[in-house]
N, C-alpha and C. Protein backbone atom coordinates (compact mmCIF):
# COMPACT_ATOMS: atom_id res chain seq x y z
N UNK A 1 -13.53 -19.83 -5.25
CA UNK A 1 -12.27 -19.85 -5.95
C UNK A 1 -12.38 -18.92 -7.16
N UNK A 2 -11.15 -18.06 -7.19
CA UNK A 2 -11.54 -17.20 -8.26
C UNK A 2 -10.77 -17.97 -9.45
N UNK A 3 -11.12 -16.72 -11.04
CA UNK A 3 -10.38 -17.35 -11.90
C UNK A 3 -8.89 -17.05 -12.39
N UNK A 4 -8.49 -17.53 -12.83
CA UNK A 4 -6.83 -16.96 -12.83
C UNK A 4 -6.53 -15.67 -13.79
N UNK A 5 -6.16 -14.70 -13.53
CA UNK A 5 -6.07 -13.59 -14.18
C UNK A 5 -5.46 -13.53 -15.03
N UNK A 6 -5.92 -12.43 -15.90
CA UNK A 6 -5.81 -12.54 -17.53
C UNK A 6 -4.26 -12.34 -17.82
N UNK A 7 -3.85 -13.45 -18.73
CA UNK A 7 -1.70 -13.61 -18.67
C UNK A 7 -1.46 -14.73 -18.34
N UNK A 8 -2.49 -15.39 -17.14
CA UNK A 8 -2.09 -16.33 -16.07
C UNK A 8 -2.26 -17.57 -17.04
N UNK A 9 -1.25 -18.74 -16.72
CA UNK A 9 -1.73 -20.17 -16.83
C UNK A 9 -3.36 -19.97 -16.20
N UNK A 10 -4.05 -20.58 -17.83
CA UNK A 10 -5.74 -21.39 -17.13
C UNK A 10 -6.67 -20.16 -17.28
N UNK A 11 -6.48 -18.69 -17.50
CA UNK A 11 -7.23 -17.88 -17.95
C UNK A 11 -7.74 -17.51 -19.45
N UNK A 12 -9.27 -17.04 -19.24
CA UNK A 12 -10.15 -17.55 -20.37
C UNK A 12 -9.23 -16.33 -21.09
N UNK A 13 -9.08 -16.48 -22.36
CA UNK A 13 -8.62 -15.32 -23.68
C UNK A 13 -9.92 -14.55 -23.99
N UNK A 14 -9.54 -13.48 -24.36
CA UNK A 14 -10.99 -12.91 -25.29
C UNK A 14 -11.49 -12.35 -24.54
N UNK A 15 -12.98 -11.33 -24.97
CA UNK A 15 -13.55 -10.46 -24.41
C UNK A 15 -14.77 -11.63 -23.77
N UNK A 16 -15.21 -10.43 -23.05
CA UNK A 16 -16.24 -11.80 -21.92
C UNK A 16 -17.83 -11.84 -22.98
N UNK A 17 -18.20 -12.56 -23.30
CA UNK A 17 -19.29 -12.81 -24.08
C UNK A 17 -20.75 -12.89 -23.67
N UNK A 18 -21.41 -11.34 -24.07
CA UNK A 18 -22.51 -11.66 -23.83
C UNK A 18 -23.89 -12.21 -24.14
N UNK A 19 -24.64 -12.57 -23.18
CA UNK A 19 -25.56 -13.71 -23.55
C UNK A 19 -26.79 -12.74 -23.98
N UNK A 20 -27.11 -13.50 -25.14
CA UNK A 20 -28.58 -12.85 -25.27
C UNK A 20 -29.51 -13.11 -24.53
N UNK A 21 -30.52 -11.74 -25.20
CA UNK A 21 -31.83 -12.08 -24.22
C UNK A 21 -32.54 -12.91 -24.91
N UNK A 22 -33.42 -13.92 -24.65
CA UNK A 22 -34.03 -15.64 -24.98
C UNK A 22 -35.28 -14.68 -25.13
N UNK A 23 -36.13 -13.78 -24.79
CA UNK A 23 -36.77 -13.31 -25.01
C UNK A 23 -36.89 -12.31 -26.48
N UNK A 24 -35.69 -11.94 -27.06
CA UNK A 24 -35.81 -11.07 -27.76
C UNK A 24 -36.38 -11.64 -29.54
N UNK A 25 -36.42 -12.75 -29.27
CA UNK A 25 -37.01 -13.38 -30.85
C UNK A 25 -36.41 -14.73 -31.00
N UNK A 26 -36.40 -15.39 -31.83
CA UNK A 26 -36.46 -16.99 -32.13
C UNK A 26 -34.82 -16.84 -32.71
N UNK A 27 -34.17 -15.91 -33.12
CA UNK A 27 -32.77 -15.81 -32.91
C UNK A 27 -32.06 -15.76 -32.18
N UNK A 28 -32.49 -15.17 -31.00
CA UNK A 28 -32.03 -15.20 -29.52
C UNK A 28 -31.86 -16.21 -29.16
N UNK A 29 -33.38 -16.84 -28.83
CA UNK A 29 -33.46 -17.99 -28.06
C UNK A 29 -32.46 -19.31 -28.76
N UNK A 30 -32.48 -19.23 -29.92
CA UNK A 30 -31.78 -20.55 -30.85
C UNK A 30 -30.39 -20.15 -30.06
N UNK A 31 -29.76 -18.73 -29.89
CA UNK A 31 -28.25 -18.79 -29.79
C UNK A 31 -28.08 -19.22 -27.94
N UNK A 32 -29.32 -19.03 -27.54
CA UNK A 32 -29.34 -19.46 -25.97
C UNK A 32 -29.15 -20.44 -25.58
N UNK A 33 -29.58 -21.65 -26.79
CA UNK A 33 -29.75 -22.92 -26.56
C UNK A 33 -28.07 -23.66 -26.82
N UNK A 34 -27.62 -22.98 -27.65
CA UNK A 34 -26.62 -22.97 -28.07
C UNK A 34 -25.42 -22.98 -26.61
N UNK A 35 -25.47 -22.04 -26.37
CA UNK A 35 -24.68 -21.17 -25.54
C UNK A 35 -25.18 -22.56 -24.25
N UNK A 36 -26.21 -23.31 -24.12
CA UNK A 36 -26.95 -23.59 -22.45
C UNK A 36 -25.67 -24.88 -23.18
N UNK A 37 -25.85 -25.82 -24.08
CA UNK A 37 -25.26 -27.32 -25.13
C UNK A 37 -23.84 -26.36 -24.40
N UNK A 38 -23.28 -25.66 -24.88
CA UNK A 38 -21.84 -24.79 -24.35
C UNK A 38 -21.65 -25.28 -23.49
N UNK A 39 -22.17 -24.34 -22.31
CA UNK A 39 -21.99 -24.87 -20.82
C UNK A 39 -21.98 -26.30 -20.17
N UNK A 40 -23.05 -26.97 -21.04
CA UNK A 40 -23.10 -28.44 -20.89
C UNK A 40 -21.86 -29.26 -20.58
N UNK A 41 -21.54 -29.25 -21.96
CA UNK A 41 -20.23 -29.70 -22.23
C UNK A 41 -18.62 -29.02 -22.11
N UNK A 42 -18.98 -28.50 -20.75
CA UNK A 42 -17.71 -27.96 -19.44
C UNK A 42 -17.15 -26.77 -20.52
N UNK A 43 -18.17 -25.62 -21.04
CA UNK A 43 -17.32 -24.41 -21.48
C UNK A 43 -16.09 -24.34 -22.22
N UNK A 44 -16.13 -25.24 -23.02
CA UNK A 44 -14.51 -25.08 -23.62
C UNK A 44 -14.94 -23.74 -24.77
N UNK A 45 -13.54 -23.67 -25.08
CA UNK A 45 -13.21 -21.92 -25.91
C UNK A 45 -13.28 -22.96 -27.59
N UNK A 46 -14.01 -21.79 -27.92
CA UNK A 46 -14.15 -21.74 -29.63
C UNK A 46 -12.63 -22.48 -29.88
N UNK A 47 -11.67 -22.32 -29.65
CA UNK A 47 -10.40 -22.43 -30.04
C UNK A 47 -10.86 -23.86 -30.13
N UNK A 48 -10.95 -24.51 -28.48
CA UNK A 48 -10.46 -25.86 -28.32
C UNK A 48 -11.59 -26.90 -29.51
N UNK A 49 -12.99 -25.66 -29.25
CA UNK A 49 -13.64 -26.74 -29.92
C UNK A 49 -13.46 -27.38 -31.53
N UNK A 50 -12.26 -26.15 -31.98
CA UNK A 50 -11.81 -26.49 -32.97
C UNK A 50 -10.82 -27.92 -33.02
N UNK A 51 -9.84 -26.89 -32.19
CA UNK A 51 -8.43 -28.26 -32.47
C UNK A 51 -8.86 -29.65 -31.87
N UNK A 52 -9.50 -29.47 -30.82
CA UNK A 52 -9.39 -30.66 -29.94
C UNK A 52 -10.83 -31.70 -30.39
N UNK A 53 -11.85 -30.60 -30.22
CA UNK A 53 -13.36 -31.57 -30.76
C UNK A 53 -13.49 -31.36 -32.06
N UNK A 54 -13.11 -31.04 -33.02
CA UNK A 54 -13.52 -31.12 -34.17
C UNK A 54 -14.12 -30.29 -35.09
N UNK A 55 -14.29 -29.06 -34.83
CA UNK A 55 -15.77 -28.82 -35.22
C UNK A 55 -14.72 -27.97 -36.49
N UNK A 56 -15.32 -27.82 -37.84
CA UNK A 56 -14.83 -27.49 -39.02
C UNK A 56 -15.51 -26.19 -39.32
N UNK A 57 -15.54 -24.70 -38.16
CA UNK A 57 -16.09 -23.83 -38.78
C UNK A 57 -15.16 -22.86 -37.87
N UNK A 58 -14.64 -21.60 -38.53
CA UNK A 58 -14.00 -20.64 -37.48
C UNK A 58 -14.62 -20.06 -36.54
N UNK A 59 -13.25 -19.75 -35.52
CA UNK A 59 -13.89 -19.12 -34.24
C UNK A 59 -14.86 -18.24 -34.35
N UNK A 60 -14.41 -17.45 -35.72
CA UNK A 60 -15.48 -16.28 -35.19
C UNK A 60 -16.86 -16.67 -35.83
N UNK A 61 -16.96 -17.68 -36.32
CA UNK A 61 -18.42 -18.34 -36.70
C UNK A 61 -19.44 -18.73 -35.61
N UNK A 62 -18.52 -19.91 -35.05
CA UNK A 62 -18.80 -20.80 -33.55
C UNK A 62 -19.06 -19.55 -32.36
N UNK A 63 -18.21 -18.25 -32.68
CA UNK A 63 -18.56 -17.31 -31.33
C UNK A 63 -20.02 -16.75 -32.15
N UNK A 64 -20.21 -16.07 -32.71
CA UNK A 64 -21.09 -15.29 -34.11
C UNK A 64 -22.41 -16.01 -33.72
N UNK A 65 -22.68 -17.60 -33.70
CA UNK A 65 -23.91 -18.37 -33.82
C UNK A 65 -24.37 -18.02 -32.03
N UNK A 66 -23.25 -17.77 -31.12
CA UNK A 66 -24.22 -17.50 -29.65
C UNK A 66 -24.37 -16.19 -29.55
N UNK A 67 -24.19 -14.81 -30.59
CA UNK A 67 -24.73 -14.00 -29.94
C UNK A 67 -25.98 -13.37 -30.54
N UNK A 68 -27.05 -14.18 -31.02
CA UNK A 68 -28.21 -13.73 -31.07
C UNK A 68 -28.01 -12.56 -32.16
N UNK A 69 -27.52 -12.10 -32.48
CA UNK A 69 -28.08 -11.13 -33.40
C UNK A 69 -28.07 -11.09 -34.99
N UNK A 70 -27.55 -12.51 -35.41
CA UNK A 70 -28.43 -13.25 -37.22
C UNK A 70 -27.75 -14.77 -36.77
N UNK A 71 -28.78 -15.06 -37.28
CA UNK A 71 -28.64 -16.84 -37.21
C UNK A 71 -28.03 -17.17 -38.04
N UNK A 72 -27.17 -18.44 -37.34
CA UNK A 72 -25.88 -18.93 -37.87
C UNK A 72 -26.31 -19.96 -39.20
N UNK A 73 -25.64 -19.90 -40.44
CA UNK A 73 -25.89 -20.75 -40.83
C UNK A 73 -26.11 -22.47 -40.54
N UNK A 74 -26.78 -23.18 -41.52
CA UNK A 74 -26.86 -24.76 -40.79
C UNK A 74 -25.98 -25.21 -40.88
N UNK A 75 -24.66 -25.30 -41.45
CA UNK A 75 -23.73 -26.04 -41.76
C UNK A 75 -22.59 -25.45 -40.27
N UNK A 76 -22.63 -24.20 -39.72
CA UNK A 76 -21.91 -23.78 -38.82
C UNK A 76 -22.36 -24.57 -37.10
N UNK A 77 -24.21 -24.02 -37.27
CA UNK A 77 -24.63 -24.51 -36.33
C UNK A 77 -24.24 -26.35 -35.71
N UNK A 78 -24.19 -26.84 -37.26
CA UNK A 78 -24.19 -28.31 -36.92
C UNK A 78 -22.74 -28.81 -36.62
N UNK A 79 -21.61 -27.70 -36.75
CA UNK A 79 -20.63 -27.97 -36.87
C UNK A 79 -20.60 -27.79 -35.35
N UNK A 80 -20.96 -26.73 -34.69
CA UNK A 80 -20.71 -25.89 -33.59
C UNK A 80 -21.45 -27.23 -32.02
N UNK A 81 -23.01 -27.91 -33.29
CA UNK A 81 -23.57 -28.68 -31.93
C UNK A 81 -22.75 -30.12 -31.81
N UNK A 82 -22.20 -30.61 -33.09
CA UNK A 82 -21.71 -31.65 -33.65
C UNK A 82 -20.38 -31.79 -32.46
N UNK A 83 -19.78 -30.85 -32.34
CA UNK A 83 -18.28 -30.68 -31.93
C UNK A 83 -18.78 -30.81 -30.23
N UNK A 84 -19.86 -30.57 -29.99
CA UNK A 84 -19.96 -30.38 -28.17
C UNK A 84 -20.88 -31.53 -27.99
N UNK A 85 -21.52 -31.95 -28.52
CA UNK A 85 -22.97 -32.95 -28.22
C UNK A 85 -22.24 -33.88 -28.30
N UNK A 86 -21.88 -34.77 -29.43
CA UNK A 86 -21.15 -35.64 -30.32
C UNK A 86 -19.62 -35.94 -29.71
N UNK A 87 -19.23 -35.21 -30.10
CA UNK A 87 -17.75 -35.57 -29.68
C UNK A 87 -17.61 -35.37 -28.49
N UNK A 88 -17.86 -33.92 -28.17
CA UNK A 88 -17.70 -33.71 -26.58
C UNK A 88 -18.59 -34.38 -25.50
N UNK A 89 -19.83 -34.87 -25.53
CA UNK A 89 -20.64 -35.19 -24.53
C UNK A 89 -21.24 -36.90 -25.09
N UNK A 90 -20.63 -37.15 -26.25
CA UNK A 90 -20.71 -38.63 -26.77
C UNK A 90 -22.08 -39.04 -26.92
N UNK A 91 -22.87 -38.32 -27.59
CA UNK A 91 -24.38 -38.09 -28.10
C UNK A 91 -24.35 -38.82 -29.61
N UNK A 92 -25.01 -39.91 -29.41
CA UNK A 92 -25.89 -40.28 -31.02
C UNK A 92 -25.77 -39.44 -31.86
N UNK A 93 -25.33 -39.52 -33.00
CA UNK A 93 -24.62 -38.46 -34.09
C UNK A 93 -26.14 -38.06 -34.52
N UNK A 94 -26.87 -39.00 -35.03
CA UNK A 94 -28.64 -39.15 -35.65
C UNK A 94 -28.78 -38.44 -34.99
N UNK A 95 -29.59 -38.90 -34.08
CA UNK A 95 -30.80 -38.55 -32.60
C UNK A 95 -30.25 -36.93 -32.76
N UNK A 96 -28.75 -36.34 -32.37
CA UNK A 96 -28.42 -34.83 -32.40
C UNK A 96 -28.56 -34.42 -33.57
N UNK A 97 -28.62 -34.60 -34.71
CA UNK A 97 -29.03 -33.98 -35.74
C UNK A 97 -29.99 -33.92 -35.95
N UNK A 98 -31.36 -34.64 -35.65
CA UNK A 98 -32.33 -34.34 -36.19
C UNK A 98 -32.86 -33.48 -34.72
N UNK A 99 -33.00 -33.59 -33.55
CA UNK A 99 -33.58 -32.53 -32.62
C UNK A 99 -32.75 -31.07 -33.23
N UNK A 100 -31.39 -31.01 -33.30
CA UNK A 100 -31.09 -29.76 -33.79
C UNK A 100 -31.08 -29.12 -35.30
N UNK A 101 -31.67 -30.19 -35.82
CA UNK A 101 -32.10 -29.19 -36.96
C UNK A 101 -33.08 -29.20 -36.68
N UNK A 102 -34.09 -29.91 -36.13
CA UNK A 102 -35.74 -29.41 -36.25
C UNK A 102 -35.77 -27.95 -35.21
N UNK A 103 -34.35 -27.90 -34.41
CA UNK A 103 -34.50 -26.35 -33.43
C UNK A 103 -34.48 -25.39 -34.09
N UNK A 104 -33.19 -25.59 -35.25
CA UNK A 104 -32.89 -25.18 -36.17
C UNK A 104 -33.83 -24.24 -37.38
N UNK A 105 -34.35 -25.02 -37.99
CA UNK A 105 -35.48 -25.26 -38.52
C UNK A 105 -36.83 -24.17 -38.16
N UNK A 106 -37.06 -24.49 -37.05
CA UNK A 106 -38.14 -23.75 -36.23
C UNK A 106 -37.06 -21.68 -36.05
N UNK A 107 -36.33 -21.88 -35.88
CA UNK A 107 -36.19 -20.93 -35.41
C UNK A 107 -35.74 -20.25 -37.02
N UNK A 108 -35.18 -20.67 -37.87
CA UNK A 108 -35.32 -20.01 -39.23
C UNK A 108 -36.49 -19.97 -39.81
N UNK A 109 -37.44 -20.56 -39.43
CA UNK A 109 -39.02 -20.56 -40.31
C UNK A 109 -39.57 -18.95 -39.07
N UNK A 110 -39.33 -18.86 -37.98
CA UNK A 110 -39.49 -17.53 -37.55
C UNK A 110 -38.71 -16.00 -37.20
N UNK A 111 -37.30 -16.43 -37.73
CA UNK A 111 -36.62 -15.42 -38.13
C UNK A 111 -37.00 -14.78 -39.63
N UNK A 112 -36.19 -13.65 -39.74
CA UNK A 112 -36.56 -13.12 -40.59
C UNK A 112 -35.37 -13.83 -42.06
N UNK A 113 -35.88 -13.39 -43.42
CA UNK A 113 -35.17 -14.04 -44.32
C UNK A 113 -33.45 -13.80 -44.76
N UNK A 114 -32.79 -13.75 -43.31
CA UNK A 114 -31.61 -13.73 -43.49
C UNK A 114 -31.10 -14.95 -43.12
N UNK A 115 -31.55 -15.69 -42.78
CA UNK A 115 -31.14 -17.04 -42.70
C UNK A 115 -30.68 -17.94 -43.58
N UNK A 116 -29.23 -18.48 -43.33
CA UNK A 116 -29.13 -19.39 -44.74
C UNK A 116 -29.77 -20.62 -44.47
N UNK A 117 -30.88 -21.01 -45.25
CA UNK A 117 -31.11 -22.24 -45.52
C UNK A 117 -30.94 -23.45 -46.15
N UNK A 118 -30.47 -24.57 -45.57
CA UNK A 118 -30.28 -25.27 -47.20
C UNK A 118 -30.79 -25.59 -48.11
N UNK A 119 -30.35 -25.42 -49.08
CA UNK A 119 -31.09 -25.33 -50.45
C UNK A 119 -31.60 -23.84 -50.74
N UNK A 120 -31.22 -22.40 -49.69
CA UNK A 120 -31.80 -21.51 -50.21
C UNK A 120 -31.15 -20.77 -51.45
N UNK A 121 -31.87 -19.93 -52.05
CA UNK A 121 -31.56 -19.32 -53.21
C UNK A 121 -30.77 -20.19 -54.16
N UNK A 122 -31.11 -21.55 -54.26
CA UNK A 122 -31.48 -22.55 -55.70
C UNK A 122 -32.77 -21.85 -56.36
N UNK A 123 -32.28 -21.97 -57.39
CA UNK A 123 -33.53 -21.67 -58.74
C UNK A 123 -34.50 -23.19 -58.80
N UNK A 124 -35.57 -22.90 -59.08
CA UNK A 124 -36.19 -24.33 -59.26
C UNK A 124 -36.83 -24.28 -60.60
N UNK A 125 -36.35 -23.52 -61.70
CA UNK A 125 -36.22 -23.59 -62.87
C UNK A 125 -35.55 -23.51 -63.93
């Protein structure tokens, strides 16, 4: 069955999104994992995951965190896993926050220092 062409009732909007390579560094792979939680929870569009699941960060944030090339902040990411795990797939709010920030976590302790962290660039004097 094909998909309904672009105009049509039920066709995806937007340019077709590509997936990074999981190989190319610990930014990649974080937006892969991302993108796999996506698919999980039946592909809905940045849009819906706004209006419909919740998630409190713009489209072009929620699109921005799957394509691998600078890691999404934590407050986007958690918004982005929060809205598909949580709401969409009815996941332990806890239990999903702490596996995805420790993914989180791991993959900003081996990216490079463009990562927002929380608490980064506080003075501690």
């Amino acid at each position: 069955m094909s998909e309904p062409a672009a105009g049509q009732p039920g066709a995806r909007r937007g340019r077709k999104h590509i997936v990074p390579d999981a190989g190319a560094g610990p930014v990649a792979r974080f937006a892969c994992a991302l993108l796999d939680l996506k698919r999980e929870a039946g592909d809905p569009s940045y849009d819906r995951m706004r209006t419909e699941l919740g998630a409190a960060a713009s489209k072009s944030a929620l699109s921005a965190a799957t394509r691998g090339r600078g890691a999404p902040s934590w407050p986007t990411t958690w918004e982005f896993v929060r809205s598909l795990a949580v709401t969409g797939l009815g996941r332990d709010e806890e239990t999903v926050r702490r596996e995805w920030l420790a993914r989180w976590e791991e993959a900003a302790g081996e990216a490079t220092d463009s990562i927002d962290r929380p608490g980064a660039g506080e003075r501690t004097s």
